[in-house]
C-alpha atoms as a PDB file:
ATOM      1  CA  UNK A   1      -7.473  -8.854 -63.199  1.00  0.00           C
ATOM      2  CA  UNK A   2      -6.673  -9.088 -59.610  1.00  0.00           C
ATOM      3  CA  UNK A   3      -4.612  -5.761 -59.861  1.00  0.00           C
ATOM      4  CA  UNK A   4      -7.766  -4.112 -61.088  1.00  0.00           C
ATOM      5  CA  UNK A   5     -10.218  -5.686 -58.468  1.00  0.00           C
ATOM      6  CA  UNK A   6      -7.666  -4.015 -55.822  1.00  0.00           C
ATOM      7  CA  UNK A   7      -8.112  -0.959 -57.335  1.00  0.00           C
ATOM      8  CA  UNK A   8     -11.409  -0.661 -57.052  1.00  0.00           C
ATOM      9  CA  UNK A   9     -11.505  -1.878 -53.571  1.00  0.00           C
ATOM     10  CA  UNK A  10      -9.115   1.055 -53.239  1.00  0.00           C
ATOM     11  CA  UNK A  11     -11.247   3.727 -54.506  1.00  0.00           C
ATOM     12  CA  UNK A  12     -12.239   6.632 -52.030  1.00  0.00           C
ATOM     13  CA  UNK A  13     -15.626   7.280 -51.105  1.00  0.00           C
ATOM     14  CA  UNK A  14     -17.160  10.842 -51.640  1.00  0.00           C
ATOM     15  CA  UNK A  15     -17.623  12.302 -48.292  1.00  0.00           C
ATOM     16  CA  UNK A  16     -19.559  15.510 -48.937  1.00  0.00           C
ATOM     17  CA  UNK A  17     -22.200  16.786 -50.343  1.00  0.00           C
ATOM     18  CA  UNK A  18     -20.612  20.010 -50.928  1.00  0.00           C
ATOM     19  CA  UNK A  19     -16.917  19.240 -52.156  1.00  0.00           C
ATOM     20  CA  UNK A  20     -17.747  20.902 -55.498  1.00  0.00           C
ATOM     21  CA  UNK A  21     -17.871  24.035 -53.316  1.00  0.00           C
ATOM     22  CA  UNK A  22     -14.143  24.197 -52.263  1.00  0.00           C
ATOM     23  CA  UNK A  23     -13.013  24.755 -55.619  1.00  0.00           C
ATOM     24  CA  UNK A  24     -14.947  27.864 -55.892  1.00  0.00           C
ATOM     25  CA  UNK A  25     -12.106  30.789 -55.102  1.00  0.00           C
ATOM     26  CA  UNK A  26     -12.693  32.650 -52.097  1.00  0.00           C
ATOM     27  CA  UNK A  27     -11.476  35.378 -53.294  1.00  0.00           C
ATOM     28  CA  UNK A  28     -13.430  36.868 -56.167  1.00  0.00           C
ATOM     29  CA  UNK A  29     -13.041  40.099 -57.309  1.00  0.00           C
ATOM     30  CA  UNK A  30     -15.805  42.391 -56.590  1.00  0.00           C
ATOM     31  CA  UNK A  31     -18.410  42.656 -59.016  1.00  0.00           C
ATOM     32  CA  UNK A  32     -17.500  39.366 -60.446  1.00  0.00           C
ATOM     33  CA  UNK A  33     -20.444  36.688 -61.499  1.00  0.00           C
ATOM     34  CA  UNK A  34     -21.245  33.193 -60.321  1.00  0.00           C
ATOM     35  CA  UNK A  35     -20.686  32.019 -63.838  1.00  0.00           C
ATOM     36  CA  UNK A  36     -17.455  34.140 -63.827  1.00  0.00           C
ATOM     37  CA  UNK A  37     -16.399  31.978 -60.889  1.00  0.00           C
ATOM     38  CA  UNK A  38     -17.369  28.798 -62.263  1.00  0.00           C
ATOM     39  CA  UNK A  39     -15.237  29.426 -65.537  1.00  0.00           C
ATOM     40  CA  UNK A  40     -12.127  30.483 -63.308  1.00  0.00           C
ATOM     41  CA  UNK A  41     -11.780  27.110 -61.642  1.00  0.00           C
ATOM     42  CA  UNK A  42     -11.902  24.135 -64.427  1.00  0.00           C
ATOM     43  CA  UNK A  43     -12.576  21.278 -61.586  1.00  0.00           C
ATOM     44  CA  UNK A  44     -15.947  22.893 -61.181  1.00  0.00           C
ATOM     45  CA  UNK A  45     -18.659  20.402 -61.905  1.00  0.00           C
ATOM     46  CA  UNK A  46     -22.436  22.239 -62.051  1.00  0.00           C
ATOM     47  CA  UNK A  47     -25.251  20.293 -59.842  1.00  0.00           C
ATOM     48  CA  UNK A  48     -27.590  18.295 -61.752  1.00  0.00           C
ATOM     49  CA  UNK A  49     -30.092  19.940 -59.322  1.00  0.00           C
ATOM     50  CA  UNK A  50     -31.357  23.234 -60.262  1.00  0.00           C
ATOM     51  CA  UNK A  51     -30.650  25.577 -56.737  1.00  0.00           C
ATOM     52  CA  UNK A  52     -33.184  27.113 -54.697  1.00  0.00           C
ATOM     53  CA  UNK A  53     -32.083  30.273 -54.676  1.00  0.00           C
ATOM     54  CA  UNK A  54     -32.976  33.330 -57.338  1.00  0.00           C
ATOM     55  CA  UNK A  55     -30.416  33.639 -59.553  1.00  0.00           C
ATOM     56  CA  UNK A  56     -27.617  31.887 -61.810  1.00  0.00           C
ATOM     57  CA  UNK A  57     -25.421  35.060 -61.799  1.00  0.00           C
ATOM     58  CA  UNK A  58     -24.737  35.678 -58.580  1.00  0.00           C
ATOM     59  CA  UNK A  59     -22.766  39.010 -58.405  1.00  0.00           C
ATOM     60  CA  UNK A  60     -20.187  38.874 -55.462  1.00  0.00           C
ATOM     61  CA  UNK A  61     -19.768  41.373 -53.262  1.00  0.00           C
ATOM     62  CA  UNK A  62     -19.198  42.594 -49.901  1.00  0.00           C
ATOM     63  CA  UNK A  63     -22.399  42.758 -47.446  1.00  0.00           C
ATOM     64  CA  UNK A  64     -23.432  43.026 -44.182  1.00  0.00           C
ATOM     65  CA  UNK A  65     -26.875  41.362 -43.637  1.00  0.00           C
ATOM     66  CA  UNK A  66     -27.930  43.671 -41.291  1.00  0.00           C
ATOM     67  CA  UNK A  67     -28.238  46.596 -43.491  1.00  0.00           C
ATOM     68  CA  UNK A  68     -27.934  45.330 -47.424  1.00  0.00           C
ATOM     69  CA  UNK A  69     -30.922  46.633 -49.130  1.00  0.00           C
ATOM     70  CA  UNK A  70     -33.440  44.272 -50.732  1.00  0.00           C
ATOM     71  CA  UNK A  71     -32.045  45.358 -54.041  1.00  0.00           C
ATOM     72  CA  UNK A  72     -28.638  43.802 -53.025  1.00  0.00           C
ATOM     73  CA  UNK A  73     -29.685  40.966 -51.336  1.00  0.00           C
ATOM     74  CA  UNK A  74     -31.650  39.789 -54.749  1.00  0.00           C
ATOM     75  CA  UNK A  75     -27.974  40.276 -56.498  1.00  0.00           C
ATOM     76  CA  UNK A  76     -26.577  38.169 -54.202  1.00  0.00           C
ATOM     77  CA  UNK A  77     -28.885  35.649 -55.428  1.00  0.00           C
ATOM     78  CA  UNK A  78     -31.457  35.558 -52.649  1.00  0.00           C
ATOM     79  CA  UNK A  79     -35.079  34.664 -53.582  1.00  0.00           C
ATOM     80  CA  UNK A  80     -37.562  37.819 -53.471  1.00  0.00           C
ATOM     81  CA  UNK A  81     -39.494  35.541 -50.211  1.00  0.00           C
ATOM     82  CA  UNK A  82     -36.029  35.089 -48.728  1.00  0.00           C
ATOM     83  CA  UNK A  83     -35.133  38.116 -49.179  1.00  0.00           C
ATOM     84  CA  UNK A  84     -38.722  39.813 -47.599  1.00  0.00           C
ATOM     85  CA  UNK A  85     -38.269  37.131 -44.538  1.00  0.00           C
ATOM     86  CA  UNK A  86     -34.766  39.045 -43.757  1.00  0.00           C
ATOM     87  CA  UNK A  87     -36.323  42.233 -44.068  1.00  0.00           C
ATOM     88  CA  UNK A  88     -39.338  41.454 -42.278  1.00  0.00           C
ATOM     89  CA  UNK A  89     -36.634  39.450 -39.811  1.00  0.00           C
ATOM     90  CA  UNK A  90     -34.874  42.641 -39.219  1.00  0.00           C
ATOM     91  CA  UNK A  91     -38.145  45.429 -39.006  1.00  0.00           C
ATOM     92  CA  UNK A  92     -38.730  43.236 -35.836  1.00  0.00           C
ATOM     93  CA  UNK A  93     -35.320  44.130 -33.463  1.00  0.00           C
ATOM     94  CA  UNK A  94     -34.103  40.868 -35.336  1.00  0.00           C
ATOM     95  CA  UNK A  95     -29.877  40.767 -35.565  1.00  0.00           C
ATOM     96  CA  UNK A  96     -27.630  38.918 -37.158  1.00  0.00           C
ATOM     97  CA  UNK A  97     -24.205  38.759 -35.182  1.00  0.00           C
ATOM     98  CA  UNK A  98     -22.355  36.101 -36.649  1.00  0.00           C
ATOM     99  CA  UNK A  99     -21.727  34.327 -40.098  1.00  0.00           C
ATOM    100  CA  UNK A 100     -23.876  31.773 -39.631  1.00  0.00           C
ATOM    101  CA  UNK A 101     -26.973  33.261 -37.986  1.00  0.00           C
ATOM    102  CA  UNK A 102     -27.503  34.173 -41.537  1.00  0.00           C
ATOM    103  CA  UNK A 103     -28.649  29.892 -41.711  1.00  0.00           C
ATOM    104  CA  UNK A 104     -31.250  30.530 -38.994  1.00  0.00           C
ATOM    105  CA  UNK A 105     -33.499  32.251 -41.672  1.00  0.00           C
ATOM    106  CA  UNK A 106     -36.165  29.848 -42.898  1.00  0.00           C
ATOM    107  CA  UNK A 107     -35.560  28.784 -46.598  1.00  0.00           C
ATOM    108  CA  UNK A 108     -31.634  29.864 -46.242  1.00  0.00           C
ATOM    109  CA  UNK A 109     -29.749  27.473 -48.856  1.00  0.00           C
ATOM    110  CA  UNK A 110     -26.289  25.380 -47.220  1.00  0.00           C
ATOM    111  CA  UNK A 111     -24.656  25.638 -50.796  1.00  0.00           C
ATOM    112  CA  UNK A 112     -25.915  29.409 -50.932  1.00  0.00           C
ATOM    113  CA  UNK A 113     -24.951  30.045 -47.763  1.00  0.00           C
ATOM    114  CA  UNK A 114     -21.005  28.954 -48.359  1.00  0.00           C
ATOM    115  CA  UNK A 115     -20.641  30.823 -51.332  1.00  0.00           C
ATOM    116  CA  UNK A 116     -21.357  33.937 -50.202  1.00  0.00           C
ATOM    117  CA  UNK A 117     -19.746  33.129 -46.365  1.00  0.00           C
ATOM    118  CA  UNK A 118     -16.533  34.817 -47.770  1.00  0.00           C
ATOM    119  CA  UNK A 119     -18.387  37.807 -48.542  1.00  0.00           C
ATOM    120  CA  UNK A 120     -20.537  38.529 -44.954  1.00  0.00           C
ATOM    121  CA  UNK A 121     -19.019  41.351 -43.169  1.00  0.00           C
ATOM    122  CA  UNK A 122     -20.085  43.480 -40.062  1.00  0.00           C
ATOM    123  CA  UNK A 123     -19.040  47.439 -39.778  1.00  0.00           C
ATOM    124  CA  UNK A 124     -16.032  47.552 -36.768  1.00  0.00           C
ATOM    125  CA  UNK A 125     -18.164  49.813 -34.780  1.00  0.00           C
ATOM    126  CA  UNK A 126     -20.203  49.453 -31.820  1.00  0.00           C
ATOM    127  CA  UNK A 127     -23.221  47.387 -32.004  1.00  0.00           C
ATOM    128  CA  UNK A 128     -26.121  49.223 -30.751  1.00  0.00           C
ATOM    129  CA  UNK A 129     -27.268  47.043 -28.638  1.00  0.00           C
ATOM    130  CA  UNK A 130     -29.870  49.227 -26.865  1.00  0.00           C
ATOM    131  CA  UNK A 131     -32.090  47.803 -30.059  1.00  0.00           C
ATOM    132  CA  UNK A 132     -33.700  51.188 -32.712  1.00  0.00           C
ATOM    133  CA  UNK A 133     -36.654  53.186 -31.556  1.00  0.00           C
ATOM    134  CA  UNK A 134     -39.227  51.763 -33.930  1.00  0.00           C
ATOM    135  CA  UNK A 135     -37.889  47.666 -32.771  1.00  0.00           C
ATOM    136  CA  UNK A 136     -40.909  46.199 -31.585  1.00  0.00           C
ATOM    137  CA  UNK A 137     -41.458  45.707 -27.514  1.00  0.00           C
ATOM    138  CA  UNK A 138     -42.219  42.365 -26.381  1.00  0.00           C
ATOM    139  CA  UNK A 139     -44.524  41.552 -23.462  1.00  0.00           C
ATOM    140  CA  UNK A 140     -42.833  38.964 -21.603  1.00  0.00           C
ATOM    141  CA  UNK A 141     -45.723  36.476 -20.692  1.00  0.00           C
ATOM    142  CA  UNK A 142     -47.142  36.246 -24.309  1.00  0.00           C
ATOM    143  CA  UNK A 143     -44.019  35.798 -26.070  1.00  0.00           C
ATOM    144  CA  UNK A 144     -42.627  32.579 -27.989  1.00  0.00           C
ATOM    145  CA  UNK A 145     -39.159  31.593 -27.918  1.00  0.00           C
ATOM    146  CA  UNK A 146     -38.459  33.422 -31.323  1.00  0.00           C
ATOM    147  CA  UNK A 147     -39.660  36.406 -30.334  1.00  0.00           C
ATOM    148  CA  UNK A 148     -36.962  35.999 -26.999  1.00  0.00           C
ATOM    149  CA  UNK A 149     -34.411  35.107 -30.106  1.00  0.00           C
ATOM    150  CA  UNK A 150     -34.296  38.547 -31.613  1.00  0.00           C
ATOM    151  CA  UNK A 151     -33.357  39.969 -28.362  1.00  0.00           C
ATOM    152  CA  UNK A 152     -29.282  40.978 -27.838  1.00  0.00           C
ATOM    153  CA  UNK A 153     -27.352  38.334 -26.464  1.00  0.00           C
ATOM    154  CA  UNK A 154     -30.637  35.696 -25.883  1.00  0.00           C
ATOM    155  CA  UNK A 155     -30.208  32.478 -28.022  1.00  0.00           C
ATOM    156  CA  UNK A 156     -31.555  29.249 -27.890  1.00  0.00           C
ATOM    157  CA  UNK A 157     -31.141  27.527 -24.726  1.00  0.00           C
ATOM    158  CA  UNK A 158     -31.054  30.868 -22.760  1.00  0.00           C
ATOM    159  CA  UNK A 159     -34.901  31.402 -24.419  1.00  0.00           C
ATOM    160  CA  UNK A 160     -35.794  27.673 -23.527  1.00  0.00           C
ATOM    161  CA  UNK A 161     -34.962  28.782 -19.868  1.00  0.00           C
ATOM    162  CA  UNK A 162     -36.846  31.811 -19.865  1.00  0.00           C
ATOM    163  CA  UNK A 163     -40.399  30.478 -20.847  1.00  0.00           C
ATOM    164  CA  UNK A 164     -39.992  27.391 -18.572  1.00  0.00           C
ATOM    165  CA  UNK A 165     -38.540  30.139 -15.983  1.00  0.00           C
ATOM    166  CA  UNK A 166     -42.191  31.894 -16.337  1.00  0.00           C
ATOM    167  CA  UNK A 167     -44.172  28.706 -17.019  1.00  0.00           C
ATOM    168  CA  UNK A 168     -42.971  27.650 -13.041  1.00  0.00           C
ATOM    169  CA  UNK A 169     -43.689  30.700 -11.651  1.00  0.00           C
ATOM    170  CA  UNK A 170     -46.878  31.056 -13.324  1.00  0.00           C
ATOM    171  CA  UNK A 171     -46.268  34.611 -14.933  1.00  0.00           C
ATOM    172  CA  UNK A 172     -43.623  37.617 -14.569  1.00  0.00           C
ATOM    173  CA  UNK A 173     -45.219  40.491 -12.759  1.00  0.00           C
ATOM    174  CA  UNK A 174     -41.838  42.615 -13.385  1.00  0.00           C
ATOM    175  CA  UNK A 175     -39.448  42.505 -15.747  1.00  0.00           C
ATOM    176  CA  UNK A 176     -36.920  42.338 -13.181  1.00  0.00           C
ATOM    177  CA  UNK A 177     -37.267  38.920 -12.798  1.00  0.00           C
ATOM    178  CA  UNK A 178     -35.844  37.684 -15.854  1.00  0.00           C
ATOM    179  CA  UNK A 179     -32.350  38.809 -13.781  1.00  0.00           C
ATOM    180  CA  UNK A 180     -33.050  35.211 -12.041  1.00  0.00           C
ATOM    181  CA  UNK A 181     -33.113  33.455 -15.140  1.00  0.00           C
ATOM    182  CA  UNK A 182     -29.600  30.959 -15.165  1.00  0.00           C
ATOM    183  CA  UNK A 183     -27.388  32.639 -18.000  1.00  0.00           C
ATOM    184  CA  UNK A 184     -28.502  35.702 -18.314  1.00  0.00           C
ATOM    185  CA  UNK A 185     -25.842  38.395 -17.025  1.00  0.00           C
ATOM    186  CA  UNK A 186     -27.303  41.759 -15.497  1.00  0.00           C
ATOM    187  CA  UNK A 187     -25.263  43.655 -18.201  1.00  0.00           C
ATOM    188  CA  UNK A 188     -27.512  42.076 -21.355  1.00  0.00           C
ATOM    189  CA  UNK A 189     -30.146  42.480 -19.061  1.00  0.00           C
ATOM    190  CA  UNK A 190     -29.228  46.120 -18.719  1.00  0.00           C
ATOM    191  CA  UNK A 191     -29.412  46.479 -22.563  1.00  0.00           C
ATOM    192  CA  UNK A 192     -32.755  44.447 -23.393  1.00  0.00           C
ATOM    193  CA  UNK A 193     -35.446  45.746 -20.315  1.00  0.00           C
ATOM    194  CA  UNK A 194     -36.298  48.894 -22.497  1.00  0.00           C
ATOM    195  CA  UNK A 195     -37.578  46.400 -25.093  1.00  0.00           C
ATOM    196  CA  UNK A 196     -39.473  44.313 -22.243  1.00  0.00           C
ATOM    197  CA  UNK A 197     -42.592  44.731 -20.565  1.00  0.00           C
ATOM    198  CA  UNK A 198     -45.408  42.672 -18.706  1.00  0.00           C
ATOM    199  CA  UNK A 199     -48.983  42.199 -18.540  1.00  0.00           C
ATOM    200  CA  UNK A 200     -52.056  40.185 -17.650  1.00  0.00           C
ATOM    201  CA  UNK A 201     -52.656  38.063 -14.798  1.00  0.00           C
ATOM    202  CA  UNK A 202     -50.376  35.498 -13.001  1.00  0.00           C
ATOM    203  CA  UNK A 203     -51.658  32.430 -11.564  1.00  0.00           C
ATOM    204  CA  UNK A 204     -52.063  32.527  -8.276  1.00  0.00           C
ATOM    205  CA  UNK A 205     -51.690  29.512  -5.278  1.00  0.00           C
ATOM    206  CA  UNK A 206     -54.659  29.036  -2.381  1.00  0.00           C
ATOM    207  CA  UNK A 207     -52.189  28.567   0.367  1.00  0.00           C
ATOM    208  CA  UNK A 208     -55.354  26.704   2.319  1.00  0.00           C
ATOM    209  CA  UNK A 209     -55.505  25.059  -0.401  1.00  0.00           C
ATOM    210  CA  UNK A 210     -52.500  23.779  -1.988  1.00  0.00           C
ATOM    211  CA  UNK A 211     -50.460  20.330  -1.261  1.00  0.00           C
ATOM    212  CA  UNK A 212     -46.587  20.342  -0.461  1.00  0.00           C
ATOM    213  CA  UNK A 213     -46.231  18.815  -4.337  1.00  0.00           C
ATOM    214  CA  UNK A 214     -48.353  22.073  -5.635  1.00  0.00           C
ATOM    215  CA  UNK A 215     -46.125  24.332  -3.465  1.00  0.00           C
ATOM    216  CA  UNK A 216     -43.086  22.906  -3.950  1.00  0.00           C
ATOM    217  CA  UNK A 217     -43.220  22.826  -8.075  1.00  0.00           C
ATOM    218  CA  UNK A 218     -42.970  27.021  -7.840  1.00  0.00           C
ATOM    219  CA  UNK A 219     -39.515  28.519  -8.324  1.00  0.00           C
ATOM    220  CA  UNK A 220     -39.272  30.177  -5.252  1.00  0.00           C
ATOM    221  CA  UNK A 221     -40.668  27.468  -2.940  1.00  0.00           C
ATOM    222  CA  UNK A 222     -38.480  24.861  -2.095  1.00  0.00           C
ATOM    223  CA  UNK A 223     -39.598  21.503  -0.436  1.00  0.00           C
ATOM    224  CA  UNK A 224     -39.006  22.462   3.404  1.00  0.00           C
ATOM    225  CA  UNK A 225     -40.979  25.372   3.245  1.00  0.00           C
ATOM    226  CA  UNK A 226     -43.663  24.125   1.169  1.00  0.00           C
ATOM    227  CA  UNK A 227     -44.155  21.524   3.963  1.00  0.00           C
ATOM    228  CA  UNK A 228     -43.852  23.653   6.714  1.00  0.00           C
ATOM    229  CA  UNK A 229     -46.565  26.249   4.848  1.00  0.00           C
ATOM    230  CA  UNK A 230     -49.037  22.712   4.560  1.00  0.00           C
ATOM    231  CA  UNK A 231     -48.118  21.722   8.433  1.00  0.00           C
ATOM    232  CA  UNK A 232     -48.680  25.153  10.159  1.00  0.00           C
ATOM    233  CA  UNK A 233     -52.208  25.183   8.561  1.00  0.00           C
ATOM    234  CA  UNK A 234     -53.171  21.881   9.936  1.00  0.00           C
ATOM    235  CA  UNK A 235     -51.680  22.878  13.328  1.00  0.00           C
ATOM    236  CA  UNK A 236     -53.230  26.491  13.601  1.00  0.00           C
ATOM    237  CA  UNK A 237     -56.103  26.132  10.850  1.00  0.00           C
ATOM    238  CA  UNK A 238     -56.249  27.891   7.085  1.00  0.00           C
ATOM    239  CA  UNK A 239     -54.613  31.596   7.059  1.00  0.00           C
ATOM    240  CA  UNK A 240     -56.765  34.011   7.379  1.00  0.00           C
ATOM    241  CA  UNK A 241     -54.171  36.744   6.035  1.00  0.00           C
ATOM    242  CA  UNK A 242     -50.920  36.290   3.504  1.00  0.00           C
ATOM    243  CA  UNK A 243     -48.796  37.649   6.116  1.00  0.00           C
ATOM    244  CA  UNK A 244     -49.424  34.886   8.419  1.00  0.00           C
ATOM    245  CA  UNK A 245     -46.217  33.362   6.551  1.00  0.00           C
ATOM    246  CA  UNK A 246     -43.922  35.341   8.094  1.00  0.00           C
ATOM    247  CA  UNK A 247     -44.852  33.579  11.690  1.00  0.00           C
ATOM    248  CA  UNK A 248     -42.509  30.679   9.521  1.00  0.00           C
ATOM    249  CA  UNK A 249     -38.868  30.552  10.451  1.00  0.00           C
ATOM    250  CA  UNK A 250     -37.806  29.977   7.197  1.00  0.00           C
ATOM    251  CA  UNK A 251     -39.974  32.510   5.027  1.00  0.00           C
ATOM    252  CA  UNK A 252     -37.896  35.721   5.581  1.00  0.00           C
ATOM    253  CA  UNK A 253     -38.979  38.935   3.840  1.00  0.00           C
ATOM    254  CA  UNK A 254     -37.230  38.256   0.831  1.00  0.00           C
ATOM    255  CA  UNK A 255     -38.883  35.796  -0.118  1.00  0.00           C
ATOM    256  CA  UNK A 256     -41.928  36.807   1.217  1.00  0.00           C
ATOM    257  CA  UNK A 257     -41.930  39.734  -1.219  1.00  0.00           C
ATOM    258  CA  UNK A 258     -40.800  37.595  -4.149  1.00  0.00           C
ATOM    259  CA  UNK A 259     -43.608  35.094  -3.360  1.00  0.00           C
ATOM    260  CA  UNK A 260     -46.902  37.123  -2.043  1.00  0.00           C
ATOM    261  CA  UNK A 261     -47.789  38.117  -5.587  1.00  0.00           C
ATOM    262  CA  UNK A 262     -48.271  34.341  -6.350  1.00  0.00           C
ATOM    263  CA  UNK A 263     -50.199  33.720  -3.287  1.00  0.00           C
ATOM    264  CA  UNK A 264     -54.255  33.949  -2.403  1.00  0.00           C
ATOM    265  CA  UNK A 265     -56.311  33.130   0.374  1.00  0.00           C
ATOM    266  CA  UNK A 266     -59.988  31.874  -0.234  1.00  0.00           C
END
């Protein structure tokens, strides 16, 4: 009795959810069925849980997800939805570059997803990363972070900075500004402004109006000027003219030219 108590005591704990999966061969010949696979491999042990995706007979095969028709996505075993949200995904400029941006798609099964991992390709040739034609343009002050997603080399964080980027300044009146976003290198810059344009109003600043907190909370204002700005008006009086800010030792033109588009005088 005491052996088999320490036996038990010795008895592994699962630690996956998906170890089923590993037994699945990775290497499948084309063509070949998802029941074909199960039958190959006798350690495989069904889910009790019916899957969310399509189809029992998956047919394996060799894809790229940014140009399999919908036809072969459904024999791959992806829902008719899931398989409208990828084309819908991709109408839009949307790209996939890697394995697993093919889990960023809403609905996108984990067990799915590893089964056909093996099977995700991309063609060795240049990606054309100057985005199609007919991809759609996106105006920079309206956009939401997944529309910033589907643009080349602009992923999560580096979309995060971008709308808090024009949040501070209040609104991009050029495109050219997104250059003085942290992270983003002029070269994917280079290859994205054709997709990128701006419109609508900015908010503006009443420099006879504004506090050194107000001031100071813009991107291109930095605490010593913003209290200089406030301290010359209550020397000499509220500015009758934007350009009175370059009588400031520290505002030099370049950031004078940056800035005056943010600026009013009332």
């Amino acid at each position: 009795m005491y052996f088999l108590y320490y036996l038990s005591i010795q008895e592994p704990k699962a630690v996956s959810d998906f170890s089923e999966l590993e037994n699945i061969p990775k290497v499948v010949n084309e063509g070949s069925t998802y029941s074909e696979a199960k039958q190959s491999n006798s350690y495989y042990k069904p889910k009790k849980t019916q899957p969310s995706y399509s189809k029992e007979d998956i047919v394996f095969f060799e894809f790229n997800p940014n140009d399999a028709s919908p036809e072969e996505l459904q024999k791959l075993g992806f829902s008719e939805k899931l398989t409208q949200t990828i084309v819908n995904y991709r109408k839009k400029g949307g790209r996939f570059y890697y394995k697993e941006d093919l889990m960023k798609i809403y609905g996108m099964d984990t067990a799915h997803y590893r089964m056909l991992e093996p099977y995700i390709i991309y063609k060795k040739v240049k990606v054309d990363t100057n985005f199609k034609s007919s991809a759609r343009r996106i105006e920079l002050n309206s956009c939401v972070k997944e529309d910033l997603m589907q643009l080349y080399g602009i992923g999560d964080k580096l979309s995060d900075r971008i709308i808090k980027f024009r949040d501070g300044l209040g609104g991009f009146y050029d495109v050219s500004q997104l250059n003085q976003v942290y992270g983003i290198e002029e070269s994917t810059f280079n290859k994205i402004k054709s997709q990128l344009y701006v419109e609508g109003d900015i908010k503006k600043i009443n420099i006879n109006l504004a506090s050194e907190s107000e001031l100071s909370s813009h991107p291109y204002i930095n605490y010593k000027l913003a209290k200089l700005i406030v301290e010359y008006r209550s020397q000499h009086g509220n500015y009758s003219q934007l350009t009175d800010l370059k009588k400031l030792h520290l505002m030099t033109e370049e950031v004078y030219d940056k800035l005056a588009p943010y600026l009013i005088i009332k």
